[in-house]
PDB file of N, CA and C in Angstrom:
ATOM      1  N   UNK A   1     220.733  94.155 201.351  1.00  0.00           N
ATOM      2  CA  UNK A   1     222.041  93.871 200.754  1.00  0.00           C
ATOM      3  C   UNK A   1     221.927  92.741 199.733  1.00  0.00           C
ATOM      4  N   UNK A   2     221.253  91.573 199.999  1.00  0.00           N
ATOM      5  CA  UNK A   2     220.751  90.307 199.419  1.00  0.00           C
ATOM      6  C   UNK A   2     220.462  91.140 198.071  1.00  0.00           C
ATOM      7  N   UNK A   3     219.486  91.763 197.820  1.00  0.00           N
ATOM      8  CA  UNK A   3     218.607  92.291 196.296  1.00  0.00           C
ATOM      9  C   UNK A   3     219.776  93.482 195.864  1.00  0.00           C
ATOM     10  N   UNK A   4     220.604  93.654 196.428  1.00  0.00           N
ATOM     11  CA  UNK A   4     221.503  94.861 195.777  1.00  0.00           C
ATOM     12  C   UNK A   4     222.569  93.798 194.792  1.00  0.00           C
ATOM     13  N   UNK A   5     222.763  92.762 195.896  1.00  0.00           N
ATOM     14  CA  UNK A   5     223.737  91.555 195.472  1.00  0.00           C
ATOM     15  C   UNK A   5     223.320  91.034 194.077  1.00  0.00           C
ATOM     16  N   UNK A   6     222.217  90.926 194.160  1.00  0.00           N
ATOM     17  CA  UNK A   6     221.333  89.952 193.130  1.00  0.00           C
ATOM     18  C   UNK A   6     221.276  90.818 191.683  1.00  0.00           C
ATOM     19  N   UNK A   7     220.982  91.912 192.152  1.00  0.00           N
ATOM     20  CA  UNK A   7     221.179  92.664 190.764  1.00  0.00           C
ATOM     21  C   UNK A   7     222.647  93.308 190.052  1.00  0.00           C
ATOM     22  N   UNK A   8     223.522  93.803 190.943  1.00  0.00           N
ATOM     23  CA  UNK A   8     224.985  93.643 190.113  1.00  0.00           C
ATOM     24  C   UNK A   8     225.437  92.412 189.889  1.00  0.00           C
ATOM     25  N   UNK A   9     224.780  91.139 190.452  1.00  0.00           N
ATOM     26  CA  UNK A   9     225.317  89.822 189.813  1.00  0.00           C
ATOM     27  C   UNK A   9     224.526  89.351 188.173  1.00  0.00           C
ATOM     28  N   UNK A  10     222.714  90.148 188.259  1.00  0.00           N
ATOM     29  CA  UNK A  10     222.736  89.986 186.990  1.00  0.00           C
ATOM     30  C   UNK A  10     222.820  90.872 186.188  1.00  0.00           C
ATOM     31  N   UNK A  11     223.605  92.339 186.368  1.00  0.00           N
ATOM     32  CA  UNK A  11     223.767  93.063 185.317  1.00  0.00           C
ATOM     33  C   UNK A  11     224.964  92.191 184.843  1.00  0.00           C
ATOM     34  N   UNK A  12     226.220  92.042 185.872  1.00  0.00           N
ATOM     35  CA  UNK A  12     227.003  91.711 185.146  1.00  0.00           C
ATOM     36  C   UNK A  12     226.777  90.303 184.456  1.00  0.00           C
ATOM     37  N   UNK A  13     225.828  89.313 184.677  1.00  0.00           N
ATOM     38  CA  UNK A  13     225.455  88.123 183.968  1.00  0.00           C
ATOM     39  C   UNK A  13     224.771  89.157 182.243  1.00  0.00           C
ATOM     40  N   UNK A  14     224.381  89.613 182.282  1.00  0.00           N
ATOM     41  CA  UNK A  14     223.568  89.806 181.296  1.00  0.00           C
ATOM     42  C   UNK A  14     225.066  91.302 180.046  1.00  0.00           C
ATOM     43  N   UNK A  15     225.728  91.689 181.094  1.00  0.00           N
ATOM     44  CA  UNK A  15     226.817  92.203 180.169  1.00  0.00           C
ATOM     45  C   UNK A  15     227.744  91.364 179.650  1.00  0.00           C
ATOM     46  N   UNK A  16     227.896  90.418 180.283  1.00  0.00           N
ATOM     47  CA  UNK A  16     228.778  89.111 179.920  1.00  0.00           C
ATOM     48  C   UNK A  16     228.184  88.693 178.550  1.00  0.00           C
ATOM     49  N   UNK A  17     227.382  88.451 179.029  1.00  0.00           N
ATOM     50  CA  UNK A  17     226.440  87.124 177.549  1.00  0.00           C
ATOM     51  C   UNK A  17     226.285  88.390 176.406  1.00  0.00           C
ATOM     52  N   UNK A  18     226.228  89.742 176.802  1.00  0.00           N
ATOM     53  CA  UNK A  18     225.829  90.166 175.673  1.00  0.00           C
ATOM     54  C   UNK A  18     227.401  90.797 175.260  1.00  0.00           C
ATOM     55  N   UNK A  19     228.300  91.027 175.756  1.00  0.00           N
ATOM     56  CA  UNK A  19     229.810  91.103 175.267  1.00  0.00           C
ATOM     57  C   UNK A  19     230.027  89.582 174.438  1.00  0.00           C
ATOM     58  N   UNK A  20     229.923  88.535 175.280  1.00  0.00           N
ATOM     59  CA  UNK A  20     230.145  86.879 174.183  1.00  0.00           C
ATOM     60  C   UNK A  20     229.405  86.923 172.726  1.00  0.00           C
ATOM     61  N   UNK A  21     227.951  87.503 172.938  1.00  0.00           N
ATOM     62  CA  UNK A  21     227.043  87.494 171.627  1.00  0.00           C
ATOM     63  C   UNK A  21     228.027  88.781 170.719  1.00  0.00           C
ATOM     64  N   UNK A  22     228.268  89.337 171.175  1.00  0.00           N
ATOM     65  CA  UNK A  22     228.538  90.922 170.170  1.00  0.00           C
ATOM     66  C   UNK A  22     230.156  89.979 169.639  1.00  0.00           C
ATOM     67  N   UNK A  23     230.962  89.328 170.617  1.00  0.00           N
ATOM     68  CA  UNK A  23     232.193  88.590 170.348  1.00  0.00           C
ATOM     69  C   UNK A  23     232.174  87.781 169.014  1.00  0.00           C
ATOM     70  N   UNK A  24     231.008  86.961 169.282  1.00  0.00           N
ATOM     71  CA  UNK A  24     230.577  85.698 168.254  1.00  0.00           C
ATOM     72  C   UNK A  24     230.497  86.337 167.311  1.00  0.00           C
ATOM     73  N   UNK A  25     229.480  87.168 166.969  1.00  0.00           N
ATOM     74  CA  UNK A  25     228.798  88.041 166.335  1.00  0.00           C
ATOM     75  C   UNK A  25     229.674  88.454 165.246  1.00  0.00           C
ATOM     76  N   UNK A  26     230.675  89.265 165.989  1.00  0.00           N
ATOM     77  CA  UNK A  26     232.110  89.846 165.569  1.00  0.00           C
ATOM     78  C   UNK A  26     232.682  88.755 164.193  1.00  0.00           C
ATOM     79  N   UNK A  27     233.355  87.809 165.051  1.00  0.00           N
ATOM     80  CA  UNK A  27     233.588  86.788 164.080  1.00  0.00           C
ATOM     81  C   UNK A  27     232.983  86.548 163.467  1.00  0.00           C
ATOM     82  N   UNK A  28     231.863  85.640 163.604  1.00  0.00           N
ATOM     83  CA  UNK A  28     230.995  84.957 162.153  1.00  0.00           C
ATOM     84  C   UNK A  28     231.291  85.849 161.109  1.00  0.00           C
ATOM     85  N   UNK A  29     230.633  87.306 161.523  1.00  0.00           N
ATOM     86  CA  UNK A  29     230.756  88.343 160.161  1.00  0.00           C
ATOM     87  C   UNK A  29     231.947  88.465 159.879  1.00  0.00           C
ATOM     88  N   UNK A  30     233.060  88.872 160.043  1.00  0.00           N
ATOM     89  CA  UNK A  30     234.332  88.446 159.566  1.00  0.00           C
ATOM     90  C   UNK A  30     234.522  87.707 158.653  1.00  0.00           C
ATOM     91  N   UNK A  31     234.470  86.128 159.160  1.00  0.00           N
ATOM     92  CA  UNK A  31     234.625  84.635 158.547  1.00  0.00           C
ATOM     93  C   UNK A  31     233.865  85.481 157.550  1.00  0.00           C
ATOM     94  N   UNK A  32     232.329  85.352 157.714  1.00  0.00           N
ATOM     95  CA  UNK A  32     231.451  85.454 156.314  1.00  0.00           C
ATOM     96  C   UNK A  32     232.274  86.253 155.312  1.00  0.00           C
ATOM     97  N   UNK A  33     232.202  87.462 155.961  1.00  0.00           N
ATOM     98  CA  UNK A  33     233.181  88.558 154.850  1.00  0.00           C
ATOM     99  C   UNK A  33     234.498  88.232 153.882  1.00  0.00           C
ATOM    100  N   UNK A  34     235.062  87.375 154.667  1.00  0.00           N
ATOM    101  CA  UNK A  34     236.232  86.810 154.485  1.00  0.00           C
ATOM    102  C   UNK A  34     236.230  85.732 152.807  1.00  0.00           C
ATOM    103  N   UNK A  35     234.930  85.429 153.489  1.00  0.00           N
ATOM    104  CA  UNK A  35     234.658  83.926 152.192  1.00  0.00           C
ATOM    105  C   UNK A  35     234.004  84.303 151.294  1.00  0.00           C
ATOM    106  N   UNK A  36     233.159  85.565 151.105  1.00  0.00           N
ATOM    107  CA  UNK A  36     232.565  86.288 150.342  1.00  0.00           C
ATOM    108  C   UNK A  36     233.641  86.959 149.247  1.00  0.00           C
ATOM    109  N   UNK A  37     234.348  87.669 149.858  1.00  0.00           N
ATOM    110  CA  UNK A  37     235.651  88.560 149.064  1.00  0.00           C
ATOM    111  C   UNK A  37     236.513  88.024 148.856  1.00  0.00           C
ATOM    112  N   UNK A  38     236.730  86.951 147.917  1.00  0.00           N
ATOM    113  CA  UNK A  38     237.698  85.745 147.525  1.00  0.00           C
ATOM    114  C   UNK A  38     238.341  86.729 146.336  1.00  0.00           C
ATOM    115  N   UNK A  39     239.453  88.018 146.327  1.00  0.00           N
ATOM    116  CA  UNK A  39     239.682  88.459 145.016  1.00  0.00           C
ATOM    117  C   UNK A  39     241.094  88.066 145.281  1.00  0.00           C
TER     118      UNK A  39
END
């Protein structure tokens, strides 16, 4: 049960961080886009 525990705690650690990165991600390019296309 211990190693079943351990691994849906780090899938969901590792879907987290990579939903936050794709989040960040999201934005910056935005912002960038944003400041790029000044018409």
């Amino acid at each position: 049960m211990d190693a079943i525990e351990l691994l849906v705690y780090a899938l969901i650690g590792v879907i987290g961080t990579l939903g936050l990165a794709a989040v960040i991600g999201y934005k910056v390019a935005d912002h960038l886009d944003k400041k790029h296309h000044t018409d």
